[in-house]
PDB file of N, CA and C in Angstrom:
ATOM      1  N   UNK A   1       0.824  -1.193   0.000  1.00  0.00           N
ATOM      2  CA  UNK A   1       0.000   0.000   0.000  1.00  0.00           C
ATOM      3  C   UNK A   1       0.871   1.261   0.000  1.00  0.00           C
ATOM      4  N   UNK A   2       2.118   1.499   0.568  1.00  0.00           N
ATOM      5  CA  UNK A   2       2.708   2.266   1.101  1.00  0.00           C
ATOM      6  C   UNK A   2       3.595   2.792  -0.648  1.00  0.00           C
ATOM      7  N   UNK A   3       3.882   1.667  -1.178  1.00  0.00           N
ATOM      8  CA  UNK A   3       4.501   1.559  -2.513  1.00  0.00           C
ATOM      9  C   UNK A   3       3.533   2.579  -3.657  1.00  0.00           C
ATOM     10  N   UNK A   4       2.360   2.155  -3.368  1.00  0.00           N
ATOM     11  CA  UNK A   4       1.533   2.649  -4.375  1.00  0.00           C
ATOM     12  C   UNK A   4       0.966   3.786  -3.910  1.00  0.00           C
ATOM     13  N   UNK A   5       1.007   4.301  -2.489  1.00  0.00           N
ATOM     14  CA  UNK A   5       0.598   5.717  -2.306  1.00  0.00           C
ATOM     15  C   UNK A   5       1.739   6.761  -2.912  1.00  0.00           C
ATOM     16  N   UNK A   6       3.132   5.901  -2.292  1.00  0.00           N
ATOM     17  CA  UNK A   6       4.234   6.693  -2.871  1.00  0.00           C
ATOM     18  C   UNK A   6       4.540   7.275  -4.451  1.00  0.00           C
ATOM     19  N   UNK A   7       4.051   5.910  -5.349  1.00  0.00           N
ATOM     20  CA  UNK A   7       4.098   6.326  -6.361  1.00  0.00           C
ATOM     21  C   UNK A   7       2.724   7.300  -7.303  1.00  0.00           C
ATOM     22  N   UNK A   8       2.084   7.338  -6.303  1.00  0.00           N
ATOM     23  CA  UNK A   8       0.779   7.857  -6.758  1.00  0.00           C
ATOM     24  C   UNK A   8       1.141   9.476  -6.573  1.00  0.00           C
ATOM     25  N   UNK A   9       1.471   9.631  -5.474  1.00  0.00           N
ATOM     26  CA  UNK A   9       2.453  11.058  -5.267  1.00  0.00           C
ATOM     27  C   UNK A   9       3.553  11.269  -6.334  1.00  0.00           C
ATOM     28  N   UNK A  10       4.522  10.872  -6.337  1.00  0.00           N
ATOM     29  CA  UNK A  10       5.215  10.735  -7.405  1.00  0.00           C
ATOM     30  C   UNK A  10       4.709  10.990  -8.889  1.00  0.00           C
ATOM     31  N   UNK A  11       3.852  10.497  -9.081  1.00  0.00           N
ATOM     32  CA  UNK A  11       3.395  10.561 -10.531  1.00  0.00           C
ATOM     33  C   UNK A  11       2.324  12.220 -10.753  1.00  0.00           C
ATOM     34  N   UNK A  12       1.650  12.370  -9.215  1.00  0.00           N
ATOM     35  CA  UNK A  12       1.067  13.977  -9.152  1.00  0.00           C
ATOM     36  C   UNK A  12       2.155  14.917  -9.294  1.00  0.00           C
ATOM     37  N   UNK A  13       2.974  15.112  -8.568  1.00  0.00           N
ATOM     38  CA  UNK A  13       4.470  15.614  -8.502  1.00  0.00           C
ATOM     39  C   UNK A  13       5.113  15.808  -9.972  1.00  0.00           C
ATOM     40  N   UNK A  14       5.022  14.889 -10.908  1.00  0.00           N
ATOM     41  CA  UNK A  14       5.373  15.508 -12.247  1.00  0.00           C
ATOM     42  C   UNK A  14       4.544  15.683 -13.063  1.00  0.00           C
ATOM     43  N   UNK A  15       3.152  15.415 -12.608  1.00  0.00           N
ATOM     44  CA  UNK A  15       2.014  16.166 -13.544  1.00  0.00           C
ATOM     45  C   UNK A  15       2.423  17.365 -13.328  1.00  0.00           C
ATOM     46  N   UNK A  16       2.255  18.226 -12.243  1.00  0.00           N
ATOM     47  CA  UNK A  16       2.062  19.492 -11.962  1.00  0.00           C
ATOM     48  C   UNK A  16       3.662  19.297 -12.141  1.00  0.00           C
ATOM     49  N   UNK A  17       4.457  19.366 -12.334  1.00  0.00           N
ATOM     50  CA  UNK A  17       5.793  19.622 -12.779  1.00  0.00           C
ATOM     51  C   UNK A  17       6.712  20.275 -11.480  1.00  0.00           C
ATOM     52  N   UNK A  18       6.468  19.078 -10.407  1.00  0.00           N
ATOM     53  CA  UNK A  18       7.288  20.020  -9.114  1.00  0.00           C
ATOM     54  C   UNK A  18       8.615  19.511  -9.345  1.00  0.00           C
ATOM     55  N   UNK A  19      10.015  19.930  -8.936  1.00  0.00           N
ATOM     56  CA  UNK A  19      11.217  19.525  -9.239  1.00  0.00           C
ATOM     57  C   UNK A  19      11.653  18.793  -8.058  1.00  0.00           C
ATOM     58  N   UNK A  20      12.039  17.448  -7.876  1.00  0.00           N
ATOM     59  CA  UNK A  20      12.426  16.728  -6.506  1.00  0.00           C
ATOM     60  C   UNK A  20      13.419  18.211  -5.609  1.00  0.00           C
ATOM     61  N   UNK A  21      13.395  18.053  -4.606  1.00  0.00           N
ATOM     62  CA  UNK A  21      14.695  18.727  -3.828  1.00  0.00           C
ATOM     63  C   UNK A  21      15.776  18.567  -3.818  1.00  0.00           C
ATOM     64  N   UNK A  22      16.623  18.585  -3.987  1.00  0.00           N
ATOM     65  CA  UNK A  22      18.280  18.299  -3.946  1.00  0.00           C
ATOM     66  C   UNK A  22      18.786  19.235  -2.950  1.00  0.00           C
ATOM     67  N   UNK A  23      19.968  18.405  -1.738  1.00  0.00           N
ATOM     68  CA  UNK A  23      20.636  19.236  -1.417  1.00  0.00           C
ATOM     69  C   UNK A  23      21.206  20.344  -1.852  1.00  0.00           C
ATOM     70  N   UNK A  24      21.503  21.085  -1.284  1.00  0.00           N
ATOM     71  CA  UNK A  24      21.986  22.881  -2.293  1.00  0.00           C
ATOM     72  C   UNK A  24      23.426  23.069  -1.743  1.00  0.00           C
ATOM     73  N   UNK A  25      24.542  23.069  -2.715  1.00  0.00           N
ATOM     74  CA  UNK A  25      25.675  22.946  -2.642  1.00  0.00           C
ATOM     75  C   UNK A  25      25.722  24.544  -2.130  1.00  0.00           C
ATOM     76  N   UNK A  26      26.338  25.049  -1.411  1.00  0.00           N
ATOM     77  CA  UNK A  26      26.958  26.729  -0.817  1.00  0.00           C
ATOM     78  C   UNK A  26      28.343  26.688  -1.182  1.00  0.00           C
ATOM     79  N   UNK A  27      28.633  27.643  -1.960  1.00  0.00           N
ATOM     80  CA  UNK A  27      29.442  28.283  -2.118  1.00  0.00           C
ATOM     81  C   UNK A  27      30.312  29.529  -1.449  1.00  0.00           C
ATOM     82  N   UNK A  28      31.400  29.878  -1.000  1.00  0.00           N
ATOM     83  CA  UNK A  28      31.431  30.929  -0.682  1.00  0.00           C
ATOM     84  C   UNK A  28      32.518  31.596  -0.953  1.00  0.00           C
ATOM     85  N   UNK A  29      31.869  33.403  -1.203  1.00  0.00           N
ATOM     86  CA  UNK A  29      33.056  34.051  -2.087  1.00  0.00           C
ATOM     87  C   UNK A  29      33.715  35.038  -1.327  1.00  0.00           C
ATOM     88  N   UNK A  30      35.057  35.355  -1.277  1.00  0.00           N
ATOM     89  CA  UNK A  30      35.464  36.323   0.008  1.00  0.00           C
ATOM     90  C   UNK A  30      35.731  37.442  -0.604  1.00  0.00           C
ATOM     91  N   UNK A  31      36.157  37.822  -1.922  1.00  0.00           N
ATOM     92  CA  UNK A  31      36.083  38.677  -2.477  1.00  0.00           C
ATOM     93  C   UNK A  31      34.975  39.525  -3.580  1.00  0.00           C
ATOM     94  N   UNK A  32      34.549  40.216  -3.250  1.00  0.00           N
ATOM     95  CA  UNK A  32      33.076  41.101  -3.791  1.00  0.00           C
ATOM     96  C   UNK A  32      33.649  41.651  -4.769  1.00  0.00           C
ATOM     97  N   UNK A  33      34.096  41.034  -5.997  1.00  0.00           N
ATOM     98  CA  UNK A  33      33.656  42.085  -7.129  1.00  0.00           C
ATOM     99  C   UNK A  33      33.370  40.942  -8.456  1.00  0.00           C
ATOM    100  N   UNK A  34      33.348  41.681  -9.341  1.00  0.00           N
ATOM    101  CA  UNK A  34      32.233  41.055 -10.972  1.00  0.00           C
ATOM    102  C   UNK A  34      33.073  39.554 -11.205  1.00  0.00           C
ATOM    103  N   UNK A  35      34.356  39.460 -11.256  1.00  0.00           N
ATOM    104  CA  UNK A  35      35.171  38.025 -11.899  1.00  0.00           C
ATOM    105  C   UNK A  35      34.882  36.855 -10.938  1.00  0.00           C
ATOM    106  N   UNK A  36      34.431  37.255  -9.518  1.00  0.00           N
ATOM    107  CA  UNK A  36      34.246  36.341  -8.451  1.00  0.00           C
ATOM    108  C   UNK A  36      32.974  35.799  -8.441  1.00  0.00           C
ATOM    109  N   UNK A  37      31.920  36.480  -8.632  1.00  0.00           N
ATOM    110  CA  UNK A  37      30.676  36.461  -8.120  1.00  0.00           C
ATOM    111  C   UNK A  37      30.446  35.772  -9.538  1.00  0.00           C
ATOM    112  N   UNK A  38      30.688  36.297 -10.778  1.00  0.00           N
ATOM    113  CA  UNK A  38      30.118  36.008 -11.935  1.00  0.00           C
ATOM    114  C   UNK A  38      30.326  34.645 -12.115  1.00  0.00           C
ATOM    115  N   UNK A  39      31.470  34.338 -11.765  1.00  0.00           N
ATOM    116  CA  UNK A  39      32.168  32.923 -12.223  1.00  0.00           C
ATOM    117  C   UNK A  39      31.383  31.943 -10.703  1.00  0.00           C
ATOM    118  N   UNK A  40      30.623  32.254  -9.831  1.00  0.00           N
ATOM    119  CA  UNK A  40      29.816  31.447  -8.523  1.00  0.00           C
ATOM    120  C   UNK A  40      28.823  31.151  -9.397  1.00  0.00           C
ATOM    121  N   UNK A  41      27.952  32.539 -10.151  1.00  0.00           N
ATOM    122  CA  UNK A  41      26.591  32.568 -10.336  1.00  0.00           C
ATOM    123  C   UNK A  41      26.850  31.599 -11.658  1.00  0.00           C
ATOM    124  N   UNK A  42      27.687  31.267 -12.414  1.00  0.00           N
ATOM    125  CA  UNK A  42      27.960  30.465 -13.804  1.00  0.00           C
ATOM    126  C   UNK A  42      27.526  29.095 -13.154  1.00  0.00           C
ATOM    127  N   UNK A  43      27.984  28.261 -12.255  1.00  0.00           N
ATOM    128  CA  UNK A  43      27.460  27.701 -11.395  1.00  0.00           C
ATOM    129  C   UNK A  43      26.477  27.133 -10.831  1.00  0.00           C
ATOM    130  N   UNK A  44      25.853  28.325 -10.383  1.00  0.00           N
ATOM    131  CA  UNK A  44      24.530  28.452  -9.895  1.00  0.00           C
ATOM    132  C   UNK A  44      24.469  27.672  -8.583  1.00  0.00           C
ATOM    133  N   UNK A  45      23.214  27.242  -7.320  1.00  0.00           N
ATOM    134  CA  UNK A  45      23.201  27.047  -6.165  1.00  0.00           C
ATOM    135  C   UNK A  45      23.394  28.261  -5.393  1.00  0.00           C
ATOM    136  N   UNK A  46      23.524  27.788  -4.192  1.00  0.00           N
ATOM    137  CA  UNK A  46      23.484  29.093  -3.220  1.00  0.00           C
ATOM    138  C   UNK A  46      25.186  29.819  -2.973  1.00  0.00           C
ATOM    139  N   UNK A  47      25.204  31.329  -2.861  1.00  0.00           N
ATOM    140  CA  UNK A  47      26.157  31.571  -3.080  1.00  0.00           C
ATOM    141  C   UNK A  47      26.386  32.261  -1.195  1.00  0.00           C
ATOM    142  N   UNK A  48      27.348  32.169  -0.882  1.00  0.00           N
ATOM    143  CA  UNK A  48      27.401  33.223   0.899  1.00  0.00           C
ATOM    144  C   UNK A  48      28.423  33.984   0.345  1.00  0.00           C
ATOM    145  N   UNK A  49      28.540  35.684   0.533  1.00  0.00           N
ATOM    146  CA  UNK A  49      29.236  36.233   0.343  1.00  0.00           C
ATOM    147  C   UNK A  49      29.886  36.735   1.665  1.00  0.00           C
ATOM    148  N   UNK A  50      31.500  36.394   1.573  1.00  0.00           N
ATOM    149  CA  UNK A  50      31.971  36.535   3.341  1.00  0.00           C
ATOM    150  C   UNK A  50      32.600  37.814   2.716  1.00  0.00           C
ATOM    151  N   UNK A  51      32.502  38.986   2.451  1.00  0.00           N
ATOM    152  CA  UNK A  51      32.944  39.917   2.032  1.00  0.00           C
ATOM    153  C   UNK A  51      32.088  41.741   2.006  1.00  0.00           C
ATOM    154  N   UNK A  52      32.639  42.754   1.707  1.00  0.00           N
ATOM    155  CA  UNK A  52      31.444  43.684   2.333  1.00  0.00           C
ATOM    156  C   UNK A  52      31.794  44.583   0.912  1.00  0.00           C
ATOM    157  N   UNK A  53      30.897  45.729  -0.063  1.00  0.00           N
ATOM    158  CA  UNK A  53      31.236  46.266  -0.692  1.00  0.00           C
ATOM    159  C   UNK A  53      30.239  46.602  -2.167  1.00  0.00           C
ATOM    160  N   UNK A  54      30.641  47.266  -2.813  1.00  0.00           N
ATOM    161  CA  UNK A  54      29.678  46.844  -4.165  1.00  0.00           C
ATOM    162  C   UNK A  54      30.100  46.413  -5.124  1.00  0.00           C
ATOM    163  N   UNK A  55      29.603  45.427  -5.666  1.00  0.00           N
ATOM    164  CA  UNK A  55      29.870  44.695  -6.621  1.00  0.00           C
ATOM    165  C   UNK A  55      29.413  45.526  -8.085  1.00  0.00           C
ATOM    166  N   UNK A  56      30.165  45.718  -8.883  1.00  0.00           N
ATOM    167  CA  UNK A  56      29.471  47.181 -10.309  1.00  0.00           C
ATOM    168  C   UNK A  56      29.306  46.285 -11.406  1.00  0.00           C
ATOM    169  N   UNK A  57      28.547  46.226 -11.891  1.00  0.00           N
ATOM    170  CA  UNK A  57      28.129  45.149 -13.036  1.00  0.00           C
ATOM    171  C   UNK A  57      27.896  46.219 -14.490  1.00  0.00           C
ATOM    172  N   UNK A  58      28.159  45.899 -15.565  1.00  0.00           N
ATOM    173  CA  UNK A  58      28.237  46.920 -16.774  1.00  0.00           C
ATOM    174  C   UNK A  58      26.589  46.710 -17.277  1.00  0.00           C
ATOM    175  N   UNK A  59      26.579  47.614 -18.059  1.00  0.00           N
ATOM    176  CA  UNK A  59      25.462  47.276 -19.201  1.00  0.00           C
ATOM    177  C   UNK A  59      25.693  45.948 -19.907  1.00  0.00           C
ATOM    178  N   UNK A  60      26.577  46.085 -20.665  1.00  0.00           N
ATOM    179  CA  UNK A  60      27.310  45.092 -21.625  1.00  0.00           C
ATOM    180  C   UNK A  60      27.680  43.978 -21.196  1.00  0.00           C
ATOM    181  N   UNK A  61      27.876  43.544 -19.384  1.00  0.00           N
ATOM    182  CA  UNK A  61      27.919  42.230 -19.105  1.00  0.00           C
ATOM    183  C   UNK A  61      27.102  42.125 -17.891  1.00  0.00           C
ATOM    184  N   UNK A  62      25.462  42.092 -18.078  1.00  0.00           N
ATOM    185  CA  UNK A  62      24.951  41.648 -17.172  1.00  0.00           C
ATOM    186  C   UNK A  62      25.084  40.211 -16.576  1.00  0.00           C
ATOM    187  N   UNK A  63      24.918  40.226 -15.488  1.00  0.00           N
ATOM    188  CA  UNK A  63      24.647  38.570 -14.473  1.00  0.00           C
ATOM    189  C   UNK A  63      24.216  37.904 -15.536  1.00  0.00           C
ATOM    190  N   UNK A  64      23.792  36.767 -16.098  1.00  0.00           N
ATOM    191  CA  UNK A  64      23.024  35.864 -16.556  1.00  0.00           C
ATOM    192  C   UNK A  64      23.081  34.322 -15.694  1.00  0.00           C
ATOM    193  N   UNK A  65      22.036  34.652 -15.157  1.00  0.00           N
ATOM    194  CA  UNK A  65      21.310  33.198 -14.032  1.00  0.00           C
ATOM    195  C   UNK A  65      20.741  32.093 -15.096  1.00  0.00           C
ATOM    196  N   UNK A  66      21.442  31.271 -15.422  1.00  0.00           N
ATOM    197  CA  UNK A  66      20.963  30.009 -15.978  1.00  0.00           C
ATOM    198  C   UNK A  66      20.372  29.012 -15.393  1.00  0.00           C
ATOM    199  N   UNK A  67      20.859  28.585 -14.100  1.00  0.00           N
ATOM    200  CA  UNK A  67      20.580  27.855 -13.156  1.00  0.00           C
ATOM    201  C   UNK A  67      19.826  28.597 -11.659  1.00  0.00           C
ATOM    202  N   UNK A  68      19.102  27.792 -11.088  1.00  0.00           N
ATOM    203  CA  UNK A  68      18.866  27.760  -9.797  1.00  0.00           C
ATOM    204  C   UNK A  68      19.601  28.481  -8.929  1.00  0.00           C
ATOM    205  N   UNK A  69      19.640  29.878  -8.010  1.00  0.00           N
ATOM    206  CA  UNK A  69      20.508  30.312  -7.680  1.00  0.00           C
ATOM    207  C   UNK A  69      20.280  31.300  -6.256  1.00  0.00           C
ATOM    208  N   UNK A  70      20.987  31.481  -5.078  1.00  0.00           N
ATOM    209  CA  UNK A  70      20.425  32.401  -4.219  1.00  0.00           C
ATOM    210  C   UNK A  70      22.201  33.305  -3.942  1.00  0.00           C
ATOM    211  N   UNK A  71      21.741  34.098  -3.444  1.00  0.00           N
ATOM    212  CA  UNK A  71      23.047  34.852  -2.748  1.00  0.00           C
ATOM    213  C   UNK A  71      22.239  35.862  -1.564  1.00  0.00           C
ATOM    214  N   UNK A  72      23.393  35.476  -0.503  1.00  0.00           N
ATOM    215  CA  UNK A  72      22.944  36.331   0.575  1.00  0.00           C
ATOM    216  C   UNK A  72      24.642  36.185   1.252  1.00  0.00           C
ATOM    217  N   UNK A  73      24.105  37.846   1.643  1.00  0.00           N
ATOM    218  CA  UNK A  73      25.917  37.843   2.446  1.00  0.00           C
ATOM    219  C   UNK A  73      25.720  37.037   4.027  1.00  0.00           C
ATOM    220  N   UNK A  74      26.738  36.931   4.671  1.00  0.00           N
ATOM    221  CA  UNK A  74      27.062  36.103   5.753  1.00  0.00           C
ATOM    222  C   UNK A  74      27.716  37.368   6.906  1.00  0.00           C
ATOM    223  N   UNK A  75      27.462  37.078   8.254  1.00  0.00           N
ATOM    224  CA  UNK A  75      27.327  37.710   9.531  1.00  0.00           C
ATOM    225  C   UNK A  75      27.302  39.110   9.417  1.00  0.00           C
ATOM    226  N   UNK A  76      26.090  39.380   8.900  1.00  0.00           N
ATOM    227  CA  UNK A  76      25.814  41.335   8.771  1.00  0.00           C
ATOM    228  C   UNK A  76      26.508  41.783   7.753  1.00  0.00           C
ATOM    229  N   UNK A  77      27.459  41.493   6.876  1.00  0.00           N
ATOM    230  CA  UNK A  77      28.277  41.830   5.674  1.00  0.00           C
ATOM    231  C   UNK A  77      26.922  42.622   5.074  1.00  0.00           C
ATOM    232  N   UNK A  78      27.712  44.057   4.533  1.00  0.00           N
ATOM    233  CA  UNK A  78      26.901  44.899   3.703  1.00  0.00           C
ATOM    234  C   UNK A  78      27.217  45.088   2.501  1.00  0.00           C
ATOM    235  N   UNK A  79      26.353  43.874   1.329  1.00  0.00           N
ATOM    236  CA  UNK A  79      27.067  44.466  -0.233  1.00  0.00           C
ATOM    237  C   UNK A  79      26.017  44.922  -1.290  1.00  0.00           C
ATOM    238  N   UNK A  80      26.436  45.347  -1.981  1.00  0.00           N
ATOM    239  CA  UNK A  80      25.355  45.794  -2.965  1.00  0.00           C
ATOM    240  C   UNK A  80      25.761  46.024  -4.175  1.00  0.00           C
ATOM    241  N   UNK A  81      24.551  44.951  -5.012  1.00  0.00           N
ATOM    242  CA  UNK A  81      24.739  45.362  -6.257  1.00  0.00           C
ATOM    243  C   UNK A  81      24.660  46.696  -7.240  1.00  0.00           C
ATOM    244  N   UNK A  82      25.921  47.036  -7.886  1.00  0.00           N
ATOM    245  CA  UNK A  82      25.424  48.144  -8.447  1.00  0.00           C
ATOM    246  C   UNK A  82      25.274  48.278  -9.926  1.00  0.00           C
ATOM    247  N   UNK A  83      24.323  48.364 -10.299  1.00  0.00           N
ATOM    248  CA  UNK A  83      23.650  48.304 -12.156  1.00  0.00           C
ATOM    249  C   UNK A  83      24.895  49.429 -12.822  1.00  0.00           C
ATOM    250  N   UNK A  84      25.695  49.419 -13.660  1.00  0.00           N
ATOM    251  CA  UNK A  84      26.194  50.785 -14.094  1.00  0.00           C
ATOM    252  C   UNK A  84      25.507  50.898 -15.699  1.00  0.00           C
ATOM    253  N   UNK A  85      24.620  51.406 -15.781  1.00  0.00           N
ATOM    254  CA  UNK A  85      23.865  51.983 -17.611  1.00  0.00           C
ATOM    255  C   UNK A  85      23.254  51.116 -18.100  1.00  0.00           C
ATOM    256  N   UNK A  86      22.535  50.083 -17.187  1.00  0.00           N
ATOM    257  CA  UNK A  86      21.902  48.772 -17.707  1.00  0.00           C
ATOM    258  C   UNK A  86      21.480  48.405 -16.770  1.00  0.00           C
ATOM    259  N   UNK A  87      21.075  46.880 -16.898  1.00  0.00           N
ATOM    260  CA  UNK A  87      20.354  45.709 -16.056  1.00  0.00           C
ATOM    261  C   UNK A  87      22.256  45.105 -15.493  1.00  0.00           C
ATOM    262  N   UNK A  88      21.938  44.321 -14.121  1.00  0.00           N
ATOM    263  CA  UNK A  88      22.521  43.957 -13.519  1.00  0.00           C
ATOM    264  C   UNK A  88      22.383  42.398 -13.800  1.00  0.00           C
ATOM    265  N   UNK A  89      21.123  41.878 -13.758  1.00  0.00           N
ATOM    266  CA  UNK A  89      21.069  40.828 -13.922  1.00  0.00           C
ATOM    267  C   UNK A  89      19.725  40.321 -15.172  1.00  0.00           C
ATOM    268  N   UNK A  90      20.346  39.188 -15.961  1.00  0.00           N
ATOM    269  CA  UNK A  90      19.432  38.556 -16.508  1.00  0.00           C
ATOM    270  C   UNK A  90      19.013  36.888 -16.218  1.00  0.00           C
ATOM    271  N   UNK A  91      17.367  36.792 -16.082  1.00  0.00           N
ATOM    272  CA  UNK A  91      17.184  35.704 -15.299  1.00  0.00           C
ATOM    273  C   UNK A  91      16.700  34.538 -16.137  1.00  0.00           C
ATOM    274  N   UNK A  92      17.147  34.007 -16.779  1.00  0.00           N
ATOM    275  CA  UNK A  92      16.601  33.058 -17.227  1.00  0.00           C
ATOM    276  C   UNK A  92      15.388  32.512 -17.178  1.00  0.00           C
ATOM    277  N   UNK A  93      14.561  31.726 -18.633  1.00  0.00           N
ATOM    278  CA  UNK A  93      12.762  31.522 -17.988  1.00  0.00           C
ATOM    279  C   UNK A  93      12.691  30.079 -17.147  1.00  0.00           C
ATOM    280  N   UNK A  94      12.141  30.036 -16.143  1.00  0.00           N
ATOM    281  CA  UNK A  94      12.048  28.642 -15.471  1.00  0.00           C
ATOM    282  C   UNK A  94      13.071  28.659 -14.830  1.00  0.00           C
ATOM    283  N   UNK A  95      13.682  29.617 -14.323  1.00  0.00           N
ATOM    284  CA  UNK A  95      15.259  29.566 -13.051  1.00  0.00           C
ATOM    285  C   UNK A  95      14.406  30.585 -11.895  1.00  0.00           C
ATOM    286  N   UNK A  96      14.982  30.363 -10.685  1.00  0.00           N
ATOM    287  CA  UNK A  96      14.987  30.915  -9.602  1.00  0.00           C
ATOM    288  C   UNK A  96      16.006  31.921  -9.059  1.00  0.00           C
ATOM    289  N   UNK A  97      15.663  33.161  -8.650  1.00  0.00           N
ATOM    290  CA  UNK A  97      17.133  33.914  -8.390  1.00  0.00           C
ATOM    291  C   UNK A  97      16.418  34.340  -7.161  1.00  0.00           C
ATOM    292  N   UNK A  98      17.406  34.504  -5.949  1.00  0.00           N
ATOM    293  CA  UNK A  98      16.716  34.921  -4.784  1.00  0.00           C
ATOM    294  C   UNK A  98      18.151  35.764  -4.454  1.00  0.00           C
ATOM    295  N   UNK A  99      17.933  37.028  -3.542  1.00  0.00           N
ATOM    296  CA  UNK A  99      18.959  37.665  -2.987  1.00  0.00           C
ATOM    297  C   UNK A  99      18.316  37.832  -1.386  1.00  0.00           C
ATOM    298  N   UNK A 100      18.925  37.652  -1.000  1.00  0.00           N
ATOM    299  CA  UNK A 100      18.358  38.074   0.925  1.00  0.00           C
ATOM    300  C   UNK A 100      19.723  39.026   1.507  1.00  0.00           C
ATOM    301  N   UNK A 101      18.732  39.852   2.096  1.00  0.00           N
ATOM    302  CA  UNK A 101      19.565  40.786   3.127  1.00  0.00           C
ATOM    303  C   UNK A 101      20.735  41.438   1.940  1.00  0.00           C
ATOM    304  N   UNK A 102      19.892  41.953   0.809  1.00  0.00           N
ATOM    305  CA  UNK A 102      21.095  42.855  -0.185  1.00  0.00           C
ATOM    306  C   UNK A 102      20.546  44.047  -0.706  1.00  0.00           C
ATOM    307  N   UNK A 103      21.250  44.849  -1.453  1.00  0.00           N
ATOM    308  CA  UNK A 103      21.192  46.328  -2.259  1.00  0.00           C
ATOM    309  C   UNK A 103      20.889  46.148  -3.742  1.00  0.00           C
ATOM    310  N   UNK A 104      19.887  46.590  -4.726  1.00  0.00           N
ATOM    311  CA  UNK A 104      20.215  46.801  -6.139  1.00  0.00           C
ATOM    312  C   UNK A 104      20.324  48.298  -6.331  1.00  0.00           C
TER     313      UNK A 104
END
């Protein structure tokens, strides 16, 4: 019984198209600027930034989030993204981008 409730879930679960959970690999970057962060977010997963500052992103090379992705700095660290004559970031359709406790 237990087999066939499971798979009965299972099979609702990719009707509605939910994605299993996977552990979330963390990353962490100590230096805050564009070659560090860019080359985490290429990546994708959760990023901790142990570092404080703004990160300046161009017109001409916005973020691009392909994958699944969060960033939040670590023990009160204050950073912030800064857009210079453009978008900062581009998000891919069907990806997740989350920032906690940050600046755009």
């Amino acid at each position: 019984m237990k087999h066939w409730f499971s798979g009965l879930v299972s099979l609702i679960a990719l009707l509605v198209g939910l994605q299993p959970i996977h552990a979330q690999v963390l990353k962490t970057i100590t230096q805050c600027d564009y070659q560090h962060i860019s080359k985490a977010i290429a990546v994708g997963g959760g990023i901790l930034l142990d570092c404080e500052g703004k990160i300046q992103i161009w017109a001409n090379k916005p973020l691009t989030i392909t994958s699944n992705t969060s960033i939040a700095p670590i023990d009160g660290n204050k950073v912030t993204f800064e857009a210079l004559k453009g978008r900062a970031f581009v998000v891919n359709q069907g990806v997740s981008f989350i920032l906690e406790n940050m600046r755009l």
